[in-house]
Protein backbone atom coordinates (compact mmCIF):
# COMPACT_ATOMS: atom_id res chain seq x y z
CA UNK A 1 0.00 0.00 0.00
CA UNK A 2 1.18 3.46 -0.70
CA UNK A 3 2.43 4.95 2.64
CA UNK A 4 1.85 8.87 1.55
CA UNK A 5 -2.12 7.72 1.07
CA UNK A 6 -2.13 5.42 4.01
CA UNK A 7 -1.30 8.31 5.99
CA UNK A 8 -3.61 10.57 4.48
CA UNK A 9 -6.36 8.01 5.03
CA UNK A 10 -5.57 7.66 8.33
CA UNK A 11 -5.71 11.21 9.28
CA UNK A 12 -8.95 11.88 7.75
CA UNK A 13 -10.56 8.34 8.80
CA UNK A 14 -9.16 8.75 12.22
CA UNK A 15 -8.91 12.01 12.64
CA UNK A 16 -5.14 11.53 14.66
CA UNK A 17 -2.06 13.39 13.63
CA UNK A 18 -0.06 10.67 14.63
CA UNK A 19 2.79 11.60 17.12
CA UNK A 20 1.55 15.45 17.15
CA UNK A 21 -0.88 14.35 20.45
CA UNK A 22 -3.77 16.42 18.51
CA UNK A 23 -7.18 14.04 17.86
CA UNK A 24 -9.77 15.62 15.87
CA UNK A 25 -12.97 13.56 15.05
CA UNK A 26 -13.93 13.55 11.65
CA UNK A 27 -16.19 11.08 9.79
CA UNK A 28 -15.27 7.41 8.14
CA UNK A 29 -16.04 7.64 4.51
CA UNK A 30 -17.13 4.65 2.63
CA UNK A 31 -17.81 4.51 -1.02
CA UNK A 32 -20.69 2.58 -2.90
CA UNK A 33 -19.58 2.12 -6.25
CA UNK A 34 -22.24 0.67 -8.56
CA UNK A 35 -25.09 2.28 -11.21
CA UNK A 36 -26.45 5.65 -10.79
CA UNK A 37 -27.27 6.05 -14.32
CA UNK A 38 -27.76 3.12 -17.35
CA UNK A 39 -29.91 0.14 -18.04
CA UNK A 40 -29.72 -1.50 -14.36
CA UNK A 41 -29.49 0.86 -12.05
CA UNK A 42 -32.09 -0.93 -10.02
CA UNK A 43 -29.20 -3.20 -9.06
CA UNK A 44 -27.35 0.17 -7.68
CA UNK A 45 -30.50 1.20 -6.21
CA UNK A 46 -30.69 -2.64 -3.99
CA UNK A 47 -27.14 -2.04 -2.53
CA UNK A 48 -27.64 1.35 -1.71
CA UNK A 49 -30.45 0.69 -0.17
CA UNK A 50 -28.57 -2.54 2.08
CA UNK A 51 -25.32 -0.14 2.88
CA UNK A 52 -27.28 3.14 3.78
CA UNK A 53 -29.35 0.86 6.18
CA UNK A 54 -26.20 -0.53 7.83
CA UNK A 55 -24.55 2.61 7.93
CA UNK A 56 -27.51 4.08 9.42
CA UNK A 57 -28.08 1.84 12.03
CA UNK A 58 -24.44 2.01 13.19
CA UNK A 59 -24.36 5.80 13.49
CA UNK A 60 -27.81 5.38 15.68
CA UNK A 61 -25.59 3.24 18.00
CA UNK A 62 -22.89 5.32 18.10
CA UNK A 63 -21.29 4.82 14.77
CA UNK A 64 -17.19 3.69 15.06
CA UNK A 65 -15.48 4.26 18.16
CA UNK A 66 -17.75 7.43 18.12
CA UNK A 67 -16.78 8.14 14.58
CA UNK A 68 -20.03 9.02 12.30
CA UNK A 69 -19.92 6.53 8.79
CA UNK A 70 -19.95 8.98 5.50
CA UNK A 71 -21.25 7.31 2.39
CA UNK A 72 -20.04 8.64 -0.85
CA UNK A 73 -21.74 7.79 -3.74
CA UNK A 74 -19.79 6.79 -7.24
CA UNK A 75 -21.58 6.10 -10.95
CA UNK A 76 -20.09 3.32 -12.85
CA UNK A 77 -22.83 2.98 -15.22
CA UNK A 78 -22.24 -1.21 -14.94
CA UNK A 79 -20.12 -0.77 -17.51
CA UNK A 80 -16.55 -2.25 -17.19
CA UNK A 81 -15.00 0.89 -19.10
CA UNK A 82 -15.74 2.87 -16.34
CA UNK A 83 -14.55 0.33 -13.38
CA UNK A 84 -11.64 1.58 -13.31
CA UNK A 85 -12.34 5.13 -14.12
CA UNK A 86 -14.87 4.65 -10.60
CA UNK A 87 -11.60 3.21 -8.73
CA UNK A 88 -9.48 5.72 -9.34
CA UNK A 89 -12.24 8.58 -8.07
CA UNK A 90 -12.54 6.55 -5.09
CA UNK A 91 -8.30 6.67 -5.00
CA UNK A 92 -8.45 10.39 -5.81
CA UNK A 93 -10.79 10.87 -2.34
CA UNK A 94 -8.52 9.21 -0.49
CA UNK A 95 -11.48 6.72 0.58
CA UNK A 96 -10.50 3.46 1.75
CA UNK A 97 -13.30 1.54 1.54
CA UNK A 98 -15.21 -0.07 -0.73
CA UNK A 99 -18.80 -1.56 -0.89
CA UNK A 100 -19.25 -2.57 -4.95
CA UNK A 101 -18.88 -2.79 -7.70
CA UNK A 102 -22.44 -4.11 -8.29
CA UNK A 103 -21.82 -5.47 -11.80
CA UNK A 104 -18.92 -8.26 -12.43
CA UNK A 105 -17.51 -6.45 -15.83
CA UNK A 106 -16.84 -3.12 -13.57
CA UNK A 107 -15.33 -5.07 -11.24
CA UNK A 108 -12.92 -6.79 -13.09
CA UNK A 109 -12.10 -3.11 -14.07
CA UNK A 110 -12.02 -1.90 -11.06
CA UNK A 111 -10.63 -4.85 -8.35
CA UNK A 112 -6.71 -4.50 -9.56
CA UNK A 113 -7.30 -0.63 -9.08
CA UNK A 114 -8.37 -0.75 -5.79
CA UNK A 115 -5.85 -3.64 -4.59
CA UNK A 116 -3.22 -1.70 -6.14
CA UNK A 117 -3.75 1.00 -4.48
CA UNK A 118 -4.80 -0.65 -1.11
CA UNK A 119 -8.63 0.20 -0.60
CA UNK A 120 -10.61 -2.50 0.77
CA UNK A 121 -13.18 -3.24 -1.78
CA UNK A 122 -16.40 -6.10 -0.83
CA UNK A 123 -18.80 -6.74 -3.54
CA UNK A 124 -21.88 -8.19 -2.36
CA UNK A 125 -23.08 -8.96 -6.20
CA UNK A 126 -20.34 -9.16 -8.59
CA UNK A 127 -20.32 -12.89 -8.92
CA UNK A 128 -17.83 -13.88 -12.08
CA UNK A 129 -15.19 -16.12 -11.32
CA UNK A 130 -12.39 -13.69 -12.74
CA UNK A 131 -13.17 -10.95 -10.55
CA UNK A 132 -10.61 -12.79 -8.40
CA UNK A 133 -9.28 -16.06 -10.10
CA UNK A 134 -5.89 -16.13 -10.57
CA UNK A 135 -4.85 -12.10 -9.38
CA UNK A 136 -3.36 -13.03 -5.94
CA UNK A 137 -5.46 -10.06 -4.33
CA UNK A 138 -5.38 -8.37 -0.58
CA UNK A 139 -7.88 -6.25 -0.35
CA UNK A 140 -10.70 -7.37 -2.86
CA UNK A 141 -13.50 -10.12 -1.32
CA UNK A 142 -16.79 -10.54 -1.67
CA UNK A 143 -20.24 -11.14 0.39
CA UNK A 144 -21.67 -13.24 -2.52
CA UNK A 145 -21.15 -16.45 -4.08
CA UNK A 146 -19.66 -17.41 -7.37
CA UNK A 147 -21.05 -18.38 -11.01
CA UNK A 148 -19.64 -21.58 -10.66
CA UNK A 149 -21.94 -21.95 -7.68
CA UNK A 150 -24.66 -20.88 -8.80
CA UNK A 151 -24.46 -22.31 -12.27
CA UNK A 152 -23.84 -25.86 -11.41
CA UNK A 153 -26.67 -25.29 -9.21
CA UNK A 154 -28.95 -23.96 -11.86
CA UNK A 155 -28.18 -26.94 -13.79
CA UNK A 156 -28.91 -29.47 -10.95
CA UNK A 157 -32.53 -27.97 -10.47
CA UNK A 158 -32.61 -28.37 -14.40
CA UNK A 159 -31.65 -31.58 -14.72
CA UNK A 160 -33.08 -33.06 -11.58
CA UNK A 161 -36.55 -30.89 -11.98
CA UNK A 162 -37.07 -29.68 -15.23
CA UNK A 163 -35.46 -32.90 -17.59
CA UNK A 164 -35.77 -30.83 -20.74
CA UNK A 165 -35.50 -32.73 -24.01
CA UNK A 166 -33.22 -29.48 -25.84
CA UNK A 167 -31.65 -26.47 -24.37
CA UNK A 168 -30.93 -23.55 -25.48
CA UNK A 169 -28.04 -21.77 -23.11
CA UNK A 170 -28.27 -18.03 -24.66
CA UNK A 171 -25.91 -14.50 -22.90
CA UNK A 172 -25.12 -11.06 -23.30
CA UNK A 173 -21.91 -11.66 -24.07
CA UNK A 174 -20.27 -9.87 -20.80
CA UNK A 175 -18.05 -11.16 -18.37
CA UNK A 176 -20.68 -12.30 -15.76
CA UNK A 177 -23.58 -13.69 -18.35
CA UNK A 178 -21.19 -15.33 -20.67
CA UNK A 179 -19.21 -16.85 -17.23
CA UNK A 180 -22.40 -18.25 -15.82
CA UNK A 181 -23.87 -19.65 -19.13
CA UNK A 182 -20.90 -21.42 -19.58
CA UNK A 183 -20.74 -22.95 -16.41
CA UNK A 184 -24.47 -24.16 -16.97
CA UNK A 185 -24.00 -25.27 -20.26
CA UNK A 186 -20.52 -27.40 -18.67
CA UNK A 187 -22.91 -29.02 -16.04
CA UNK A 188 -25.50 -30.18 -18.87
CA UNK A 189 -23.07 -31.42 -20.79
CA UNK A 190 -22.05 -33.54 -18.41
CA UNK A 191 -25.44 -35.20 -17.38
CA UNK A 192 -25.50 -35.65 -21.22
CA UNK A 193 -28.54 -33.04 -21.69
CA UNK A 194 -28.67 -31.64 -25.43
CA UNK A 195 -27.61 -28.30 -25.23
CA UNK A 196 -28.76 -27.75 -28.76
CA UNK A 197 -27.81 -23.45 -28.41
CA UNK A 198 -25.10 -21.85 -27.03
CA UNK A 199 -25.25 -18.61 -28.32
CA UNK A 200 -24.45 -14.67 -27.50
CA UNK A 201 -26.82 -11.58 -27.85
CA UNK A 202 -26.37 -8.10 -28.06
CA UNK A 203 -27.50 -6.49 -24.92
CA UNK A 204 -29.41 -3.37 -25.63
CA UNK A 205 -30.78 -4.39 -28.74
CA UNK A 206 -35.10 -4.54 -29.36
CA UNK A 207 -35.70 -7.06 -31.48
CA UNK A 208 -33.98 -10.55 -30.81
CA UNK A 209 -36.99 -12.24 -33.30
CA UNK A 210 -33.81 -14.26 -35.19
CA UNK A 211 -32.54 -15.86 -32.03
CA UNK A 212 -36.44 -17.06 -31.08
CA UNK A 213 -36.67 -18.03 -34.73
CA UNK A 214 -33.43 -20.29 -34.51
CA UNK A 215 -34.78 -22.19 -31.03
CA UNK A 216 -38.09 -22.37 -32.32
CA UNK A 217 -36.43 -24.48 -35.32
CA UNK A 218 -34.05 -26.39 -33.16
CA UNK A 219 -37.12 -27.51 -31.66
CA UNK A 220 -36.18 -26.11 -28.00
CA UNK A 221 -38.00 -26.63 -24.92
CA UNK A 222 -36.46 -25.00 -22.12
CA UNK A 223 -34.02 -21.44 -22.70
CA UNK A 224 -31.36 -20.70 -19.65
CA UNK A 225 -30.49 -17.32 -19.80
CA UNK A 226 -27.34 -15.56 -18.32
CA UNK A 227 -27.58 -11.91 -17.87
CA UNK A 228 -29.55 -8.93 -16.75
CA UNK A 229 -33.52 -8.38 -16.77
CA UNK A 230 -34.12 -5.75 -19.85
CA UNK A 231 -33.22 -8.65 -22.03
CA UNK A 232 -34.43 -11.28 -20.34
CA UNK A 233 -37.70 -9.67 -20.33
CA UNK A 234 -37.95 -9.02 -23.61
CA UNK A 235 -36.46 -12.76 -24.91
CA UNK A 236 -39.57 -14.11 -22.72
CA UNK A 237 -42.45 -11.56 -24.30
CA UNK A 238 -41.16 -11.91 -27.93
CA UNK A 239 -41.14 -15.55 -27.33
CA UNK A 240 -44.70 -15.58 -25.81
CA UNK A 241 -45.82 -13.41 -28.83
CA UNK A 242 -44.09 -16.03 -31.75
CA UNK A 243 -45.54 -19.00 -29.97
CA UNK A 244 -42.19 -20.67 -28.54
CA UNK A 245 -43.80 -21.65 -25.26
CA UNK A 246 -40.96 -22.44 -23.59
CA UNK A 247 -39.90 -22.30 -19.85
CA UNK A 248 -36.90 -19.60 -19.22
CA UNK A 249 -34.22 -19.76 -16.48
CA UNK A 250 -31.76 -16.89 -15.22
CA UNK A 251 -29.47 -15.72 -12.57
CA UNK A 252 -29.66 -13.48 -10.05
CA UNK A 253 -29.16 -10.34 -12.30
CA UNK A 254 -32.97 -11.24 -13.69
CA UNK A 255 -34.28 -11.33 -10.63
CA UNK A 256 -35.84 -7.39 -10.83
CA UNK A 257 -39.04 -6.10 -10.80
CA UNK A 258 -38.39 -4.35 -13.36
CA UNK A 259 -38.82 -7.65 -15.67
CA UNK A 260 -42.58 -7.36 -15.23
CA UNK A 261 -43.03 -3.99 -17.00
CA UNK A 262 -41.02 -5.48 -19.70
CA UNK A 263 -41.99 -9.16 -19.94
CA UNK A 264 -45.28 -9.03 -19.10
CA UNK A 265 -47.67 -12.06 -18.21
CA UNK A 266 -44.60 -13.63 -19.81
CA UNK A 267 -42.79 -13.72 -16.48
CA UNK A 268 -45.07 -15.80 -15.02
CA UNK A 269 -43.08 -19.20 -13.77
CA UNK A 270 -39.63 -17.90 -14.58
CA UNK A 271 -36.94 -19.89 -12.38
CA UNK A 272 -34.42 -18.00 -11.28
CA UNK A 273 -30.92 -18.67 -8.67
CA UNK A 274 -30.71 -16.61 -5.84
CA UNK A 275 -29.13 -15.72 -2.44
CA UNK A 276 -31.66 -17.24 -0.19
CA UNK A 277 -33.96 -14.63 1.27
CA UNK A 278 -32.28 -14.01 4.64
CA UNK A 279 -35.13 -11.06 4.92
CA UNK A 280 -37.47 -14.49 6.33
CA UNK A 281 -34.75 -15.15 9.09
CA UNK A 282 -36.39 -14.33 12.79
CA UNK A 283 -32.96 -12.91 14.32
CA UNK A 284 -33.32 -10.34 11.38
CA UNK A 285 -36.85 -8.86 12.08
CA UNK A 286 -35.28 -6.14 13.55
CA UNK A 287 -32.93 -5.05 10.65
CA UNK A 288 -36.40 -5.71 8.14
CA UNK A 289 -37.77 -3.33 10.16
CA UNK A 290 -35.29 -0.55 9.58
CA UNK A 291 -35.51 -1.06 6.11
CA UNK A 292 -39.23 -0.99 6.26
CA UNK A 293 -39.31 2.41 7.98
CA UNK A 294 -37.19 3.91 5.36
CA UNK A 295 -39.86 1.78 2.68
CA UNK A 296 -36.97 -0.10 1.36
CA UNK A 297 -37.53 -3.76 0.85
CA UNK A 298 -35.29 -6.05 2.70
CA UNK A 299 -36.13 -8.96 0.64
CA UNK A 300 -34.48 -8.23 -2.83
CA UNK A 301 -31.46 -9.98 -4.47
CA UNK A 302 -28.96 -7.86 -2.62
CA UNK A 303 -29.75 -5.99 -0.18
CA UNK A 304 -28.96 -7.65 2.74
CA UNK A 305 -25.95 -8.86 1.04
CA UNK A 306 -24.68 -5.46 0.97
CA UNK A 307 -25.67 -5.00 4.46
CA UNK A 308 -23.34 -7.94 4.88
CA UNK A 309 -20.58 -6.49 3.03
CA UNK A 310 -20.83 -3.07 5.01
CA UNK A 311 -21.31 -5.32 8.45
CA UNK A 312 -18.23 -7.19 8.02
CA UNK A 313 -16.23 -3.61 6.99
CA UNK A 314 -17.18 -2.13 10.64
CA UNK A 315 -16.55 -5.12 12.03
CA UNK A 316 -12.99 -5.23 11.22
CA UNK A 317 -12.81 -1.31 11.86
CA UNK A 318 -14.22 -2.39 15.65
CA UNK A 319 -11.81 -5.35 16.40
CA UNK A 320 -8.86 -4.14 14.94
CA UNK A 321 -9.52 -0.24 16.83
CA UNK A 322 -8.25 0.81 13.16
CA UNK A 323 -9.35 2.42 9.89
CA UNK A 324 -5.93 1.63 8.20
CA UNK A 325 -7.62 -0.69 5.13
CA UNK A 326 -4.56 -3.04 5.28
CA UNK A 327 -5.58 -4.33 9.04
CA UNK A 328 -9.12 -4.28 7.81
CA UNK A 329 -8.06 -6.61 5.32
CA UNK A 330 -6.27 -8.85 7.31
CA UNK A 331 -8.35 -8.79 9.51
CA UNK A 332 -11.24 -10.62 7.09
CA UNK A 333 -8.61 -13.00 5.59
CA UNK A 334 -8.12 -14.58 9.67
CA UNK A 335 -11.40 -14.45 10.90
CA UNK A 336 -15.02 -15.16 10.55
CA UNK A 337 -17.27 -12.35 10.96
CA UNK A 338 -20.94 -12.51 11.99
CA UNK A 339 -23.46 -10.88 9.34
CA UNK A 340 -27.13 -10.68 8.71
CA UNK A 341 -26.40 -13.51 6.02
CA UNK A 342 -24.59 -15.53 8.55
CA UNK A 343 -21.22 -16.20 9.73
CA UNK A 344 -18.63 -15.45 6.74
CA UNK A 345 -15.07 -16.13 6.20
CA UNK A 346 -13.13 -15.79 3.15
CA UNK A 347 -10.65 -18.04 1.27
CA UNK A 348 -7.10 -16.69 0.35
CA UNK A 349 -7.99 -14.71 -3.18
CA UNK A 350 -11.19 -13.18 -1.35
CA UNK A 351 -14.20 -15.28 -2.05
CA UNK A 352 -16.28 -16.68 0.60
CA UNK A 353 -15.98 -19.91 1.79
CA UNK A 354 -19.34 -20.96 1.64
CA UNK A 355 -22.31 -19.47 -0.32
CA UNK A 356 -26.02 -20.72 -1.39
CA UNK A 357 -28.21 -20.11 -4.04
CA UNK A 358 -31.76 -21.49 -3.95
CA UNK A 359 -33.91 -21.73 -6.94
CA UNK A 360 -37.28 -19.78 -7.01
CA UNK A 361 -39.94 -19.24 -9.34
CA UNK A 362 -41.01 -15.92 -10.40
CA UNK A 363 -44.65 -14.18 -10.65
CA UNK A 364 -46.11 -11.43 -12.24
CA UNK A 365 -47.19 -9.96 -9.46
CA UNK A 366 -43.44 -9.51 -8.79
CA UNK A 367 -43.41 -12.13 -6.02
CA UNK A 368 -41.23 -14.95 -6.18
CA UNK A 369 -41.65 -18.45 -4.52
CA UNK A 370 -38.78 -20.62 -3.45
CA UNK A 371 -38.93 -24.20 -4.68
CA UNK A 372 -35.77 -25.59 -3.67
């Protein structure tokens, strides 16, 4: 870590001039980098909502070692372009903490940024393996499992529940849909289900009538989808409307509500991988009710995972009686911290130990039901 900005850091986290004997309190900033503006900045909007909760709660109790929690807000657009462009504002503010990115291309971007330059980044959604595979990271982890997770466990509810006769395994093309298409196309494969499609779309675009025409002559009967919820919503209606009634699976970046506007009565019966809803758990009626007096809702994809991530960040601030980001880091690479999504602890390269997805169905009333 750069000593000139760990010192900076310090002094403005802390609010000490070391060795001068003057203490001046100021507040801890932490950053939440994700969407403000573009195509899914619902998924922004869900982590806000988990780390302004957090942050709130923990300056009602006192904040850190009497220290109030600043949030400071940065745009990435979810696109990876701007990952590191977002990094090196957070750099530039001298802010040492991290809760994002929300989207897995930014944070590939972003992650060697803020490890470079020692800021202690936790992403509670980005969920592609090569946000961390193979980069020998400090300070980058995550509060959310991996698509090789939650693909091969996508493909067990497929094969086990569904027993399709063809597949069609369809992506935008980015880092995290192509990563987890891939990984449930591999698991098919391997239980010897005909993945008759494997195929990449252009996110953004209106019209994907050639790709329905292709499964609908392939003779498909089941479509996985890996990416985001504007296209997934309109691959489902534009299938409804040229008759290929067929059953459509996703990951956790179609789980939006936003899918209904676009999808329609389309949506209905969608199946969909995600964190389990830890919003149903009795020891965490009393954080659901904080976010229910500020009419946020607890119960979305990642929300409480990015309470999680912001949880285990004050943690380490608490035990280690430090804002420095390196014994923050440390700190979460030796120990297991206790989080609104349970106990977490984090392998050597930042990735949790131990995550589940569950499988749920989705309505168009917006609800969802879990059926595994």
């Amino acid at each position: 870590m750069n000593k000139s900005f760990r010192f900076t850091l310090l002094a403005s986290a802390m609010g000490i001039a070391m060795g001068m004997g003057v203490a001046q309190a100021e507040n801890i900033k932490i950053a939440v980098v994700g969407p403000l503006t573009g195509p899914v900045t619902q998924y922004g909007d869900m982590v806000r909502e988990g780390v302004r909760t957090a942050v709130e709660m923990t300056n009602a109790a006192g904040g850190v070692d009497g220290k109030q929690i600043e949030l400071v807000e940065v745009d990435d657009a979810c696109e990876p372009k701007q990952g590191p462009i977002a990094a090196n504002s957070v750099v530039n503010q001298k802010i040492g903490f991290v809760v994002g990115p929300v989207c897995s291309g930014a944070t590939v971007g972003g992650a060697a940024v803020y490890d470079e330059q020692g800021v202690v980044m936790v992403t509670p959604s980005a969920t592609a393996p090569n946000v961390t595979d193979g980069k020998n990271f400090t300070f980058v982890f995550r509060t959310i499992g991996r698509d090789d997770q939650q693909g091969p466990a996508a493909a067990k509810y497929i094969i086990d529940s569904v027993k399709p006769k063809k597949v069609a395994v369809l992506h935008d093309k980015q880092s995290y849909g192509q990563g987890i298409a891939s990984a449930v196309q591999d698991n098919l494969k391997k239980a010897n289900i005909d993945v008759v499609l494997f195929e990449g779309i252009n996110a953004g675009e209106s019209d994907y009538s050639s790709i329905i025409t292709k499964m609908k002559s392939q003779g498909v009967d089941f479509v996985y989808y890996g990416g985001y919820h504007p296209e997934m919503g309109l691959l489902m209606r534009q299938a409804a409307e040229q008759g290929l009634k067929v059953k459509f699976m996703g990951p956790e970046g179609s789980g939006n509500p936003e899918i209904n506007a676009i999808a329609g009565d389309a949506v209905e019966g969608m199946l969909l991988t995600l964190p389990a809803d830890y919003s149903s758990l009795p020891e965490n009626q009393e954080i659901v009710k904080a976010f229910t007096e500020k009419g946020r809702n607890a119960a979305g994809a990642f929300q409480l995972t990015s309470y999680a991530a912001t949880q285990a960040i004050i943690k380490a601030m608490l035990e280690t009686k430090s804002t420095d980001p390196e014994k923050v880091a440390e700190y979460l690479h030796a120990n297991s911290v206790p989080t609104v999504i349970g106990d977490l602890s984090w392998n050597e390269q930042g990735d949790l130990k131990d995550f589940k997805f569950d499988i749920y169905t989705w309505h168009k009333d917006g609800s969802k039901t879990a059926v595994q």
